[in-house]
PDB file of N, CA and C in Angstrom:
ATOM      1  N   UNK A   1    -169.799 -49.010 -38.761  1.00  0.00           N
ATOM      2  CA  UNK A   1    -171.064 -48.637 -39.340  1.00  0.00           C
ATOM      3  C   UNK A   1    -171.230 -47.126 -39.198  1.00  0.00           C
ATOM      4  N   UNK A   2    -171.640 -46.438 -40.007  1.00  0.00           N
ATOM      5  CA  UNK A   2    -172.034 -44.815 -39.872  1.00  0.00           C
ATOM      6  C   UNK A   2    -173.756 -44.751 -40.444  1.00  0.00           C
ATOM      7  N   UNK A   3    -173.687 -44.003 -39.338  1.00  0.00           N
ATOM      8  CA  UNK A   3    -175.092 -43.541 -39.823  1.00  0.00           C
ATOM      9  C   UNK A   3    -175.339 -41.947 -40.279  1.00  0.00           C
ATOM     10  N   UNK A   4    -176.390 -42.140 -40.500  1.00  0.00           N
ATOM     11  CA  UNK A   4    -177.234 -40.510 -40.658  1.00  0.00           C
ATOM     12  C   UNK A   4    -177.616 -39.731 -39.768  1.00  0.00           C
ATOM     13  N   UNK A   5    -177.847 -38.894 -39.372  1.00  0.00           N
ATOM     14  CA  UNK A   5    -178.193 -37.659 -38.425  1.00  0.00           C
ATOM     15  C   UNK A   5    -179.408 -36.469 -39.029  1.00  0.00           C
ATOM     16  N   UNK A   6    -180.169 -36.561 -38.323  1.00  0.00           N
ATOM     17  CA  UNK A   6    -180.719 -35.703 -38.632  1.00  0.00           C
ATOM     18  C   UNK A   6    -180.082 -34.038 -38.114  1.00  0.00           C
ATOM     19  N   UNK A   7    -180.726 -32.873 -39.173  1.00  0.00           N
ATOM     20  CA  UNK A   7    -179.941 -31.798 -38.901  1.00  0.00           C
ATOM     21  C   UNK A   7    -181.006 -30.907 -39.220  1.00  0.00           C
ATOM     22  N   UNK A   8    -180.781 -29.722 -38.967  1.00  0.00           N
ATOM     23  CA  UNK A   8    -181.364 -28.841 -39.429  1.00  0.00           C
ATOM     24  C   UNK A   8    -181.036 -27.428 -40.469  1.00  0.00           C
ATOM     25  N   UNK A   9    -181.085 -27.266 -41.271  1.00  0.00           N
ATOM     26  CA  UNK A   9    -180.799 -25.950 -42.433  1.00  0.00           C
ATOM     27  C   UNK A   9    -180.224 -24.846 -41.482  1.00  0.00           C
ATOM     28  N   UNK A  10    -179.457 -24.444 -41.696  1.00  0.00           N
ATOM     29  CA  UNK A  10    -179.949 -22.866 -40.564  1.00  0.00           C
ATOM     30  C   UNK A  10    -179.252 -21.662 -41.906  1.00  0.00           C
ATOM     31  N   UNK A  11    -178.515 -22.613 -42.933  1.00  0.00           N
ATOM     32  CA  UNK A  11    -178.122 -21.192 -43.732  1.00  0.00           C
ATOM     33  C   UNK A  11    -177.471 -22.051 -45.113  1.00  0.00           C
ATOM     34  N   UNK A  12    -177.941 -21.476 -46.509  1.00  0.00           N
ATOM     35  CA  UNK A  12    -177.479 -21.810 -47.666  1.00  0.00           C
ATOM     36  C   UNK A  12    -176.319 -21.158 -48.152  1.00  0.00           C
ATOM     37  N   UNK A  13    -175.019 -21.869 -48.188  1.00  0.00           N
ATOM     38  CA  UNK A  13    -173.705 -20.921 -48.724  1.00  0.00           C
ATOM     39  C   UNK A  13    -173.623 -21.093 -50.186  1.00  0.00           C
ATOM     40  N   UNK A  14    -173.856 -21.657 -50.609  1.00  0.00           N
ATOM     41  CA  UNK A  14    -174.024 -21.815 -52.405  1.00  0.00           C
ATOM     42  C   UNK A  14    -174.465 -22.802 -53.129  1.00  0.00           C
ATOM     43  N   UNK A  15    -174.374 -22.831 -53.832  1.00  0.00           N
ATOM     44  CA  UNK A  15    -175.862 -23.874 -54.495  1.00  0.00           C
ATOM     45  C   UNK A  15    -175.238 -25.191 -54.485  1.00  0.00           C
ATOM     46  N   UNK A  16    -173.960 -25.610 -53.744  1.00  0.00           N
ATOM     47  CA  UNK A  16    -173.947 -27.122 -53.283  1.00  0.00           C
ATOM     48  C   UNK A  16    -173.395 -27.372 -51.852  1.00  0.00           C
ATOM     49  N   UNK A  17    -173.575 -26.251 -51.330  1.00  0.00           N
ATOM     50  CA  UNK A  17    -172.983 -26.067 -49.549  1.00  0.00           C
ATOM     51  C   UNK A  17    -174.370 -25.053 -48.479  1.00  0.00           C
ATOM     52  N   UNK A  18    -174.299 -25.550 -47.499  1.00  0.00           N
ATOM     53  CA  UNK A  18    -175.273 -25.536 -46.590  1.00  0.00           C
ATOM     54  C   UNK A  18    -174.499 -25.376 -45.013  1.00  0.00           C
ATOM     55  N   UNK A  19    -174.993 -24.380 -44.452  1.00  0.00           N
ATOM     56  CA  UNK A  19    -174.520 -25.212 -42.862  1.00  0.00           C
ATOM     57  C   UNK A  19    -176.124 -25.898 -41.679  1.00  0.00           C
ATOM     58  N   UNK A  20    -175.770 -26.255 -41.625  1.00  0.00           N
ATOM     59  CA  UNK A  20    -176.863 -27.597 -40.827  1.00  0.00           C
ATOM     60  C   UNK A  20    -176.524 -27.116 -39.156  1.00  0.00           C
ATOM     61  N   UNK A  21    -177.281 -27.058 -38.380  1.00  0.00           N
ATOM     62  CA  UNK A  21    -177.473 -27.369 -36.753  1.00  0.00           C
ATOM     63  C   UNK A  21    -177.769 -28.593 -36.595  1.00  0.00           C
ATOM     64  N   UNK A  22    -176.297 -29.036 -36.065  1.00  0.00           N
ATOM     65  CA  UNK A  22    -176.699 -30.981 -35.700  1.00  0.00           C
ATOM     66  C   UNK A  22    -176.930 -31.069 -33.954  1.00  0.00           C
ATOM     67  N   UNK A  23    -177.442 -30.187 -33.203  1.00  0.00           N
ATOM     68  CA  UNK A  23    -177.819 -30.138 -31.980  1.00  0.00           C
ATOM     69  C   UNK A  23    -176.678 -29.341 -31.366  1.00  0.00           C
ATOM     70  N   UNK A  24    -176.672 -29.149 -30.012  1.00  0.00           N
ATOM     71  CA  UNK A  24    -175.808 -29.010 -28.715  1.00  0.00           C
ATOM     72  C   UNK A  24    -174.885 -27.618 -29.408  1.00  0.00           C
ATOM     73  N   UNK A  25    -175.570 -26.879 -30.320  1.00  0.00           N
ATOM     74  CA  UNK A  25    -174.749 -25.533 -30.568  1.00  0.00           C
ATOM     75  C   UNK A  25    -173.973 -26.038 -32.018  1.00  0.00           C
ATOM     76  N   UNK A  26    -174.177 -27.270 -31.756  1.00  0.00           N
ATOM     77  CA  UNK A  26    -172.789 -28.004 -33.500  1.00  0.00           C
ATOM     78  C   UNK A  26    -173.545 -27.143 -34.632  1.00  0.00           C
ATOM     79  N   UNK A  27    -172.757 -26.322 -35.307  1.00  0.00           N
ATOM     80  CA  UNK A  27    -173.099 -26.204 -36.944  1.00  0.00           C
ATOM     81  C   UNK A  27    -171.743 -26.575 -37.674  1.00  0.00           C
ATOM     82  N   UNK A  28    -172.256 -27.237 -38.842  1.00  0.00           N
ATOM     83  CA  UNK A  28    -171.393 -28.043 -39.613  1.00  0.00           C
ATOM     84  C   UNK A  28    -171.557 -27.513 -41.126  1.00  0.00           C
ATOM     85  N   UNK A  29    -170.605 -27.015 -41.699  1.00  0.00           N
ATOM     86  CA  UNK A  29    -171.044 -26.798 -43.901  1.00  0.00           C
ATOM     87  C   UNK A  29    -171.326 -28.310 -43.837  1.00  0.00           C
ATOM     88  N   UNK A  30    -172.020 -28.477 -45.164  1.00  0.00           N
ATOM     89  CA  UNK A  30    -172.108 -29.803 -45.624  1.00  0.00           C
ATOM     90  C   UNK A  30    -172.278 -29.839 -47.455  1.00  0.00           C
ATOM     91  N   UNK A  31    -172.362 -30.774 -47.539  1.00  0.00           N
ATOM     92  CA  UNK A  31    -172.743 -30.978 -49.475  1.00  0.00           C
ATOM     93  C   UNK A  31    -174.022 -30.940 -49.399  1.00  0.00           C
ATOM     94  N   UNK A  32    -174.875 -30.386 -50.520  1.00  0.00           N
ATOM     95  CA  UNK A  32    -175.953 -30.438 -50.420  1.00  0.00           C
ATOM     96  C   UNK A  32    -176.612 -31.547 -51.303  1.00  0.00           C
ATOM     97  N   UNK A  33    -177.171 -32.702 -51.653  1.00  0.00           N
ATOM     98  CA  UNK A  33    -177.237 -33.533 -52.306  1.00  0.00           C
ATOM     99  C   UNK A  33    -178.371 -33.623 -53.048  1.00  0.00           C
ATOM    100  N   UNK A  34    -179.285 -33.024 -52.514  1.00  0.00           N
ATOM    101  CA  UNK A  34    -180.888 -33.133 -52.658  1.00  0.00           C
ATOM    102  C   UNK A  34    -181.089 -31.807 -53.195  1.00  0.00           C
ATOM    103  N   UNK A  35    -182.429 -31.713 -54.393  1.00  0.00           N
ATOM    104  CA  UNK A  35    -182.992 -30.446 -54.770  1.00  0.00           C
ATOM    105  C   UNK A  35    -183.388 -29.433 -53.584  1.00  0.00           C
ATOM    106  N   UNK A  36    -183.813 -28.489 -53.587  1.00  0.00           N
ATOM    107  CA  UNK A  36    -184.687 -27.654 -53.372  1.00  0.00           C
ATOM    108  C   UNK A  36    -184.604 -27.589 -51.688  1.00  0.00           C
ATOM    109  N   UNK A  37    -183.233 -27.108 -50.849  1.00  0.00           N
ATOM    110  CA  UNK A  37    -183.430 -27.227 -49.517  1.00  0.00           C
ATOM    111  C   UNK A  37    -182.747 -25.754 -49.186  1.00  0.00           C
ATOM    112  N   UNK A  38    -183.876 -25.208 -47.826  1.00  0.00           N
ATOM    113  CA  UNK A  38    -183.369 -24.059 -47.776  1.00  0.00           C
ATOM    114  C   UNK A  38    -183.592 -24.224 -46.278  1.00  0.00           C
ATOM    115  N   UNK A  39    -183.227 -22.653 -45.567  1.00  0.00           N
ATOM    116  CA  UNK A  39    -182.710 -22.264 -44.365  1.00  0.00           C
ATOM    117  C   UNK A  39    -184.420 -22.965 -43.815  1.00  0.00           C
ATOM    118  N   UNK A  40    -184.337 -23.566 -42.399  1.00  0.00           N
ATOM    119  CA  UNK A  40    -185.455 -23.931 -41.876  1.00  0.00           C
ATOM    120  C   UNK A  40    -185.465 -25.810 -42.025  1.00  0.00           C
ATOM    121  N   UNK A  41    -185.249 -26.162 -43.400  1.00  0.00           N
ATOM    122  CA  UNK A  41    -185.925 -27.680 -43.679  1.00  0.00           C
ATOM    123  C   UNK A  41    -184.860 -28.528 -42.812  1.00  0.00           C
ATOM    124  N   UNK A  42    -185.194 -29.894 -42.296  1.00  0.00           N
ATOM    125  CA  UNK A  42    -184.862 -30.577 -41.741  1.00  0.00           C
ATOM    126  C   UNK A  42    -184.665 -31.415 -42.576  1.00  0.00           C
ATOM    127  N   UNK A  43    -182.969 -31.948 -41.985  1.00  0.00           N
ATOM    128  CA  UNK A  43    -182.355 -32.507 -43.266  1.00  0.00           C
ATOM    129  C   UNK A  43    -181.783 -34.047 -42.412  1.00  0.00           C
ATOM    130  N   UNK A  44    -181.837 -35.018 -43.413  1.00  0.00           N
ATOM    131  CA  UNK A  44    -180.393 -36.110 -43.156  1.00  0.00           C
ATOM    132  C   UNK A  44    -178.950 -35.932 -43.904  1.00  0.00           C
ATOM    133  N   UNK A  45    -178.588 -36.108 -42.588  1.00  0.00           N
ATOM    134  CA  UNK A  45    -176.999 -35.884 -42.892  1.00  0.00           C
ATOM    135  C   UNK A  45    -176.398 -36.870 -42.998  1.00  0.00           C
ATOM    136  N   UNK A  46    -175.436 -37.924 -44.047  1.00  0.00           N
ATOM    137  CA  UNK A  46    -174.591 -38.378 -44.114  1.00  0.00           C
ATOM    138  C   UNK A  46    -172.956 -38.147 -44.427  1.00  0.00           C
ATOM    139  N   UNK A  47    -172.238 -38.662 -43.974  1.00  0.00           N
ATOM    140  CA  UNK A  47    -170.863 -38.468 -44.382  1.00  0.00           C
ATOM    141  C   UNK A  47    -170.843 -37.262 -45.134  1.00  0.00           C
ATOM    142  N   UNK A  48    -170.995 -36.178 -44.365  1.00  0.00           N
ATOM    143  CA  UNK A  48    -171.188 -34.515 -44.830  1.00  0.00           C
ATOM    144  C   UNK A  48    -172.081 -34.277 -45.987  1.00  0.00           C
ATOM    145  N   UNK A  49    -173.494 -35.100 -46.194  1.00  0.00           N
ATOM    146  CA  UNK A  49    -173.252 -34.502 -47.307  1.00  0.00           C
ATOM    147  C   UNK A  49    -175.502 -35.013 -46.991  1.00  0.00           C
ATOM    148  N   UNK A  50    -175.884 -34.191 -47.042  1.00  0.00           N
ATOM    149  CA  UNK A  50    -177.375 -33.924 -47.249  1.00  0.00           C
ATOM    150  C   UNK A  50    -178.275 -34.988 -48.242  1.00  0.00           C
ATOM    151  N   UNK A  51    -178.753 -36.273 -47.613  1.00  0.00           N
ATOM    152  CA  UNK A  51    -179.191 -37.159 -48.566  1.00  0.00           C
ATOM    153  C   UNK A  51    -180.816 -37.310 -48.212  1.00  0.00           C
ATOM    154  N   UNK A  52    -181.273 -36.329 -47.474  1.00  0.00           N
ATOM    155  CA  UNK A  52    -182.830 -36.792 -47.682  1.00  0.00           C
ATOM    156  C   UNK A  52    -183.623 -35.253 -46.971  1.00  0.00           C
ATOM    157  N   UNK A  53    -184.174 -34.892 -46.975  1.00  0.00           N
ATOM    158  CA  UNK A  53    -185.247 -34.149 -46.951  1.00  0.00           C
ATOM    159  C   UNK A  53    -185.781 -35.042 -45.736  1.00  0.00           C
ATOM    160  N   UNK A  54    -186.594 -34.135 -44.477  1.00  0.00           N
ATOM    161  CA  UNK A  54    -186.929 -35.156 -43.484  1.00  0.00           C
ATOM    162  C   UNK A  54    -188.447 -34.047 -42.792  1.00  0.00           C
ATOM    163  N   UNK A  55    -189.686 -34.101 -42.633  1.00  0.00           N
ATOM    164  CA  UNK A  55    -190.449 -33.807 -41.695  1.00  0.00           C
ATOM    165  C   UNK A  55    -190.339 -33.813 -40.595  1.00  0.00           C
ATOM    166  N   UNK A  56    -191.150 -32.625 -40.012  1.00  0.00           N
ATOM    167  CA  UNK A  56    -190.509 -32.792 -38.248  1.00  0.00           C
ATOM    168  C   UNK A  56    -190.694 -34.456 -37.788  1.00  0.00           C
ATOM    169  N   UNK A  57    -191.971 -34.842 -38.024  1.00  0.00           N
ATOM    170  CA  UNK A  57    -192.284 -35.867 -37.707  1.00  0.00           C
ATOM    171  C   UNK A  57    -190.860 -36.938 -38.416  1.00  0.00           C
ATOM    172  N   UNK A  58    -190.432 -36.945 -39.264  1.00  0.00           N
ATOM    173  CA  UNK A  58    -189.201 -37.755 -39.324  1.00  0.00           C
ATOM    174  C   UNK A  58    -188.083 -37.900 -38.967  1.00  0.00           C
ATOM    175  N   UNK A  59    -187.879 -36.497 -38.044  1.00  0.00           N
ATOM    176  CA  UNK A  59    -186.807 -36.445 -37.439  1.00  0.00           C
ATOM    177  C   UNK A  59    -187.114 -36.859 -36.113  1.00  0.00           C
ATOM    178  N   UNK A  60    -188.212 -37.100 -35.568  1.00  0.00           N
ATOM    179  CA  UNK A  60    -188.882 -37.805 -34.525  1.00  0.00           C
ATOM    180  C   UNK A  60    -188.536 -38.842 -34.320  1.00  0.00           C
ATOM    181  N   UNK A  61    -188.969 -39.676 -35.143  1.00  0.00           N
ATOM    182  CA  UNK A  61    -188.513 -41.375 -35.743  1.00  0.00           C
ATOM    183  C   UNK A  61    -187.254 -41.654 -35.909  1.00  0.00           C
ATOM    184  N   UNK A  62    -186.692 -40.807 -36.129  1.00  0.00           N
ATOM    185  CA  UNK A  62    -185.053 -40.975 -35.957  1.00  0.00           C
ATOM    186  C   UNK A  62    -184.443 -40.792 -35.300  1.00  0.00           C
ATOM    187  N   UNK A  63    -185.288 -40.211 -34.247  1.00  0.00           N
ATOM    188  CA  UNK A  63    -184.600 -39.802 -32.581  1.00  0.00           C
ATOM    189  C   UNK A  63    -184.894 -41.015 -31.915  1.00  0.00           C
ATOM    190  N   UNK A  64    -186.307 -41.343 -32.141  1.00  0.00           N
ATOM    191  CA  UNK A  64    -186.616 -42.489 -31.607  1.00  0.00           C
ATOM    192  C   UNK A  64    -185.589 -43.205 -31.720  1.00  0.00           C
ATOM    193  N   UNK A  65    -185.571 -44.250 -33.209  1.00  0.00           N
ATOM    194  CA  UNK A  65    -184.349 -45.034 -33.540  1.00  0.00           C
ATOM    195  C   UNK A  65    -182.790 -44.762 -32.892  1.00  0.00           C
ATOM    196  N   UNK A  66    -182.857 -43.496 -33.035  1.00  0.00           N
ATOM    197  CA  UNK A  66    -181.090 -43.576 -32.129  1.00  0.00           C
ATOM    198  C   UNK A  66    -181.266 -42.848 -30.623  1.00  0.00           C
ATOM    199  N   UNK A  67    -182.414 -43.179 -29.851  1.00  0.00           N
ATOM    200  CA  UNK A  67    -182.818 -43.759 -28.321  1.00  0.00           C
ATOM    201  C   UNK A  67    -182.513 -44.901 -27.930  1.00  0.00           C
ATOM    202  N   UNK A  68    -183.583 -45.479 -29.107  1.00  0.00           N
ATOM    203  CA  UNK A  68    -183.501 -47.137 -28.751  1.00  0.00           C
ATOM    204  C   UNK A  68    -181.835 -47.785 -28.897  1.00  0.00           C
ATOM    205  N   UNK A  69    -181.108 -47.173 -30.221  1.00  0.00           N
ATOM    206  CA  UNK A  69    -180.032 -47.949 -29.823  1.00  0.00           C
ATOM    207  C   UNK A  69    -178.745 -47.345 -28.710  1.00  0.00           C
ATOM    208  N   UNK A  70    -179.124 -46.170 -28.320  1.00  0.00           N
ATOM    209  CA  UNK A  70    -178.245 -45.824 -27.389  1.00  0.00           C
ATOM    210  C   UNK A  70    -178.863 -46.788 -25.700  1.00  0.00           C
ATOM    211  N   UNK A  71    -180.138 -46.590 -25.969  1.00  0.00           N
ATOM    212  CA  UNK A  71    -180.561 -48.224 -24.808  1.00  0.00           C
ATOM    213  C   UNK A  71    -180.081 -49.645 -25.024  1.00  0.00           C
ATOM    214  N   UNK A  72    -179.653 -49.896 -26.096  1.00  0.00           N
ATOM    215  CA  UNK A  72    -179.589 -51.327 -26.629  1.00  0.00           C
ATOM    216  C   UNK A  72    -177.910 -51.163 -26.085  1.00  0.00           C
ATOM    217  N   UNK A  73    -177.324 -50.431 -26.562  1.00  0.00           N
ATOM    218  CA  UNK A  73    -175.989 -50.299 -26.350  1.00  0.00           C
ATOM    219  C   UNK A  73    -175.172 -49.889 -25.133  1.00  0.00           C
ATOM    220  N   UNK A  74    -176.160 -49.409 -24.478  1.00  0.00           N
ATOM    221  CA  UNK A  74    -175.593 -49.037 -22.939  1.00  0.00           C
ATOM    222  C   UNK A  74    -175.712 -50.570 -22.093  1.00  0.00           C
ATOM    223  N   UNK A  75    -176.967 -51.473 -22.955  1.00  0.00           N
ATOM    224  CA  UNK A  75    -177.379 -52.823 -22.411  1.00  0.00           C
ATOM    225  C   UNK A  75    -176.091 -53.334 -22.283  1.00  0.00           C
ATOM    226  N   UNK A  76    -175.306 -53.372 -23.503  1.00  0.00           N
ATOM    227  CA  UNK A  76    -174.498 -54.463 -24.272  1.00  0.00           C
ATOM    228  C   UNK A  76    -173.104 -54.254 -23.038  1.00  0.00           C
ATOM    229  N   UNK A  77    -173.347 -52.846 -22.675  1.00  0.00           N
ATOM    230  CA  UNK A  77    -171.774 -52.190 -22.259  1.00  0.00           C
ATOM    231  C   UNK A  77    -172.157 -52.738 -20.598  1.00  0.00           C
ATOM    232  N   UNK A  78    -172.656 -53.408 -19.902  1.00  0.00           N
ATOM    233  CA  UNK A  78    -173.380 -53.863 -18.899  1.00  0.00           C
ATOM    234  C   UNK A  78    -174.189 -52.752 -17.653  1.00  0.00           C
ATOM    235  N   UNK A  79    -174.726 -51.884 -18.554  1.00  0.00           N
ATOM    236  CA  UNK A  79    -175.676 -51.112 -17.755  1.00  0.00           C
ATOM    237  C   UNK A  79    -176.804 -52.039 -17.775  1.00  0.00           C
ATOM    238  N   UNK A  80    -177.833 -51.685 -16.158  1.00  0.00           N
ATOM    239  CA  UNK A  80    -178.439 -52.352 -16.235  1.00  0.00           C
ATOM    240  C   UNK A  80    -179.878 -51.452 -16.917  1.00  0.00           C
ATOM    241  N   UNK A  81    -181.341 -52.228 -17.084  1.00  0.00           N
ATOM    242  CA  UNK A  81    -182.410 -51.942 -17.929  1.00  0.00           C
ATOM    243  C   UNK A  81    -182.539 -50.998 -17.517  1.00  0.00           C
ATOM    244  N   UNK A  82    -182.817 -50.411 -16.018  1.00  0.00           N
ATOM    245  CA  UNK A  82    -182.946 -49.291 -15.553  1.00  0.00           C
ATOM    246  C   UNK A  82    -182.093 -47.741 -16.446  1.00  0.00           C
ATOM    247  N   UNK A  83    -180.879 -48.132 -15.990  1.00  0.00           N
ATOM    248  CA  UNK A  83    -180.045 -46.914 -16.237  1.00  0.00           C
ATOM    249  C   UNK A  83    -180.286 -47.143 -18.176  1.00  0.00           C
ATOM    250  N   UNK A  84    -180.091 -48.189 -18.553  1.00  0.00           N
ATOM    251  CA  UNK A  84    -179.764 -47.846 -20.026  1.00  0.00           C
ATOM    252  C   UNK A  84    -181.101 -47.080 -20.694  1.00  0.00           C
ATOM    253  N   UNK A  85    -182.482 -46.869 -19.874  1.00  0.00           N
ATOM    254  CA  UNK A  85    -183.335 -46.668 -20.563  1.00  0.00           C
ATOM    255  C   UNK A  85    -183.642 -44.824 -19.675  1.00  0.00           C
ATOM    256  N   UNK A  86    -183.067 -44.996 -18.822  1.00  0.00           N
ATOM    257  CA  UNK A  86    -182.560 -43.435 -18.651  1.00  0.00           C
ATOM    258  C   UNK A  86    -181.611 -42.537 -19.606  1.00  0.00           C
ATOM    259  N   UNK A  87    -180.821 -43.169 -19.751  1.00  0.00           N
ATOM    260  CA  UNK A  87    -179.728 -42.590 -20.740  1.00  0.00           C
ATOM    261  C   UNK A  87    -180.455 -42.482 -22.015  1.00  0.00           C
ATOM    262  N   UNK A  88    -181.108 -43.485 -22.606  1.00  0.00           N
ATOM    263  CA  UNK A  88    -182.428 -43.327 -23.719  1.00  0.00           C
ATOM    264  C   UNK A  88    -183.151 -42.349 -23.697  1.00  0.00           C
ATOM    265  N   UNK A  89    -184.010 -42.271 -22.430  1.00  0.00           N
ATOM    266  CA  UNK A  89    -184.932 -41.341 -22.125  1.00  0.00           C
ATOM    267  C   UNK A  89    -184.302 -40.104 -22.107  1.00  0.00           C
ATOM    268  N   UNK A  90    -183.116 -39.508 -21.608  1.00  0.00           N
ATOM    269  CA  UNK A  90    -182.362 -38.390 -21.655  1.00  0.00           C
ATOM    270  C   UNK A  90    -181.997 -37.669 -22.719  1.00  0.00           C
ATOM    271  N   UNK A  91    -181.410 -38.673 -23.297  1.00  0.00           N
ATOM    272  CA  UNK A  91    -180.841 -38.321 -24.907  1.00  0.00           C
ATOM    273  C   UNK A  91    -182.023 -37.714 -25.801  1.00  0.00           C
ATOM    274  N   UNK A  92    -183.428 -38.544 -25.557  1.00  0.00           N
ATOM    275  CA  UNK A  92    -184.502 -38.017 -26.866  1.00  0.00           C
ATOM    276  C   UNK A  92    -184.952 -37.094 -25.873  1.00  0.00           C
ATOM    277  N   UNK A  93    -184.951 -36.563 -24.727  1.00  0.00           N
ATOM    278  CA  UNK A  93    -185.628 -35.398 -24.115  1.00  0.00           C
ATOM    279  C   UNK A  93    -185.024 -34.093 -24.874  1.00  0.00           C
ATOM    280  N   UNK A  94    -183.590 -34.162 -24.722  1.00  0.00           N
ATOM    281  CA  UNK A  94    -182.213 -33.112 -24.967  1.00  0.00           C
ATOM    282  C   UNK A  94    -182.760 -32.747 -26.874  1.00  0.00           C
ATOM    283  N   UNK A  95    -182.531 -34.026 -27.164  1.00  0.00           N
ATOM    284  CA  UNK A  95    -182.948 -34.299 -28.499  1.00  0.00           C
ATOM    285  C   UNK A  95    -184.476 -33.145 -28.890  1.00  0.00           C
ATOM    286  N   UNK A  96    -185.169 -33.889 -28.320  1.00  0.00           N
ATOM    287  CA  UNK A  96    -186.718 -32.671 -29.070  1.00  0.00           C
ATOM    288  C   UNK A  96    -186.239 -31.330 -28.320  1.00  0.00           C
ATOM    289  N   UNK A  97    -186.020 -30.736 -27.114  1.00  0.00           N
ATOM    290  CA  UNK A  97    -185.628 -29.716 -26.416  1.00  0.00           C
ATOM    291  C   UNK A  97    -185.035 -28.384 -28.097  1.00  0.00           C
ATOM    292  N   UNK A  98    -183.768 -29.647 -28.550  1.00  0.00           N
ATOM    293  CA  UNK A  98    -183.346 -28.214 -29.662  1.00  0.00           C
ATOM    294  C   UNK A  98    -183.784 -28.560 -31.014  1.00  0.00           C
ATOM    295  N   UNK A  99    -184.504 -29.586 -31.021  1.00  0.00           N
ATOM    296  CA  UNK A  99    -185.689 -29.414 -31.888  1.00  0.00           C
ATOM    297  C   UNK A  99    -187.024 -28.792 -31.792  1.00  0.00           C
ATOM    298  N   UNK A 100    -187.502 -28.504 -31.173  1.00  0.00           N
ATOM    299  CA  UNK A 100    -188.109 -27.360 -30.281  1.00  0.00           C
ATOM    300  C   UNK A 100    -187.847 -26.450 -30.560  1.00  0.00           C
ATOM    301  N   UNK A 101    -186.603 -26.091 -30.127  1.00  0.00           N
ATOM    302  CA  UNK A 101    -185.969 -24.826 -29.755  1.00  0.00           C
ATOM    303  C   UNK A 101    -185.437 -23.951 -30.766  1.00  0.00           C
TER     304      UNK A 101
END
């Protein structure tokens, strides 16, 4: 399964390439897929390639969502509730920190 990522704009290289800040220092070119996106907007990233336009507040919700399943999945790997919801809690702290930042 692959998912989406939220990212952030940080620079337009030509009118179908972009490089994105996907956290922890990562900048990545990507395709740009969607109208009208420039340095600043917060983007979803799929399989390199820019498929949605996202509000801070939506990149929120999507941190959320990939909290919860990095808790669900630390469950599965036999961490117990405790630790897996630390590792949750960690990840979306780090997470808003360079969204923030």
């Amino acid at each position: 399964m692959c998912w989406a990522v939220p990212a952030k704009v940080v620079a337009i290289v030509s009118d179908v390439v972009a490089e994105v800040d996907l956290g922890g220092g990562t900048i990545k070119k990507v395709a740009i897929g969607v109208d009208n996106v420039k340095p600043g907007d917060y983007v979803m990233v799929h399989a390199g390639v820019i498929i949605e336009k996202l509000t801070k507040e939506g990149v929120i919700e999507n941190l959320k969502f990939i909290a919860e399943e990095i808790r669900r999945t630390e469950e599965i790997m036999g961490k117990s509730e405790e630790e897996a919801r630390r590792a949750a809690d960690e990840f979306f702290r780090e997470a808003l920190k360079i969204l923030e930042g």
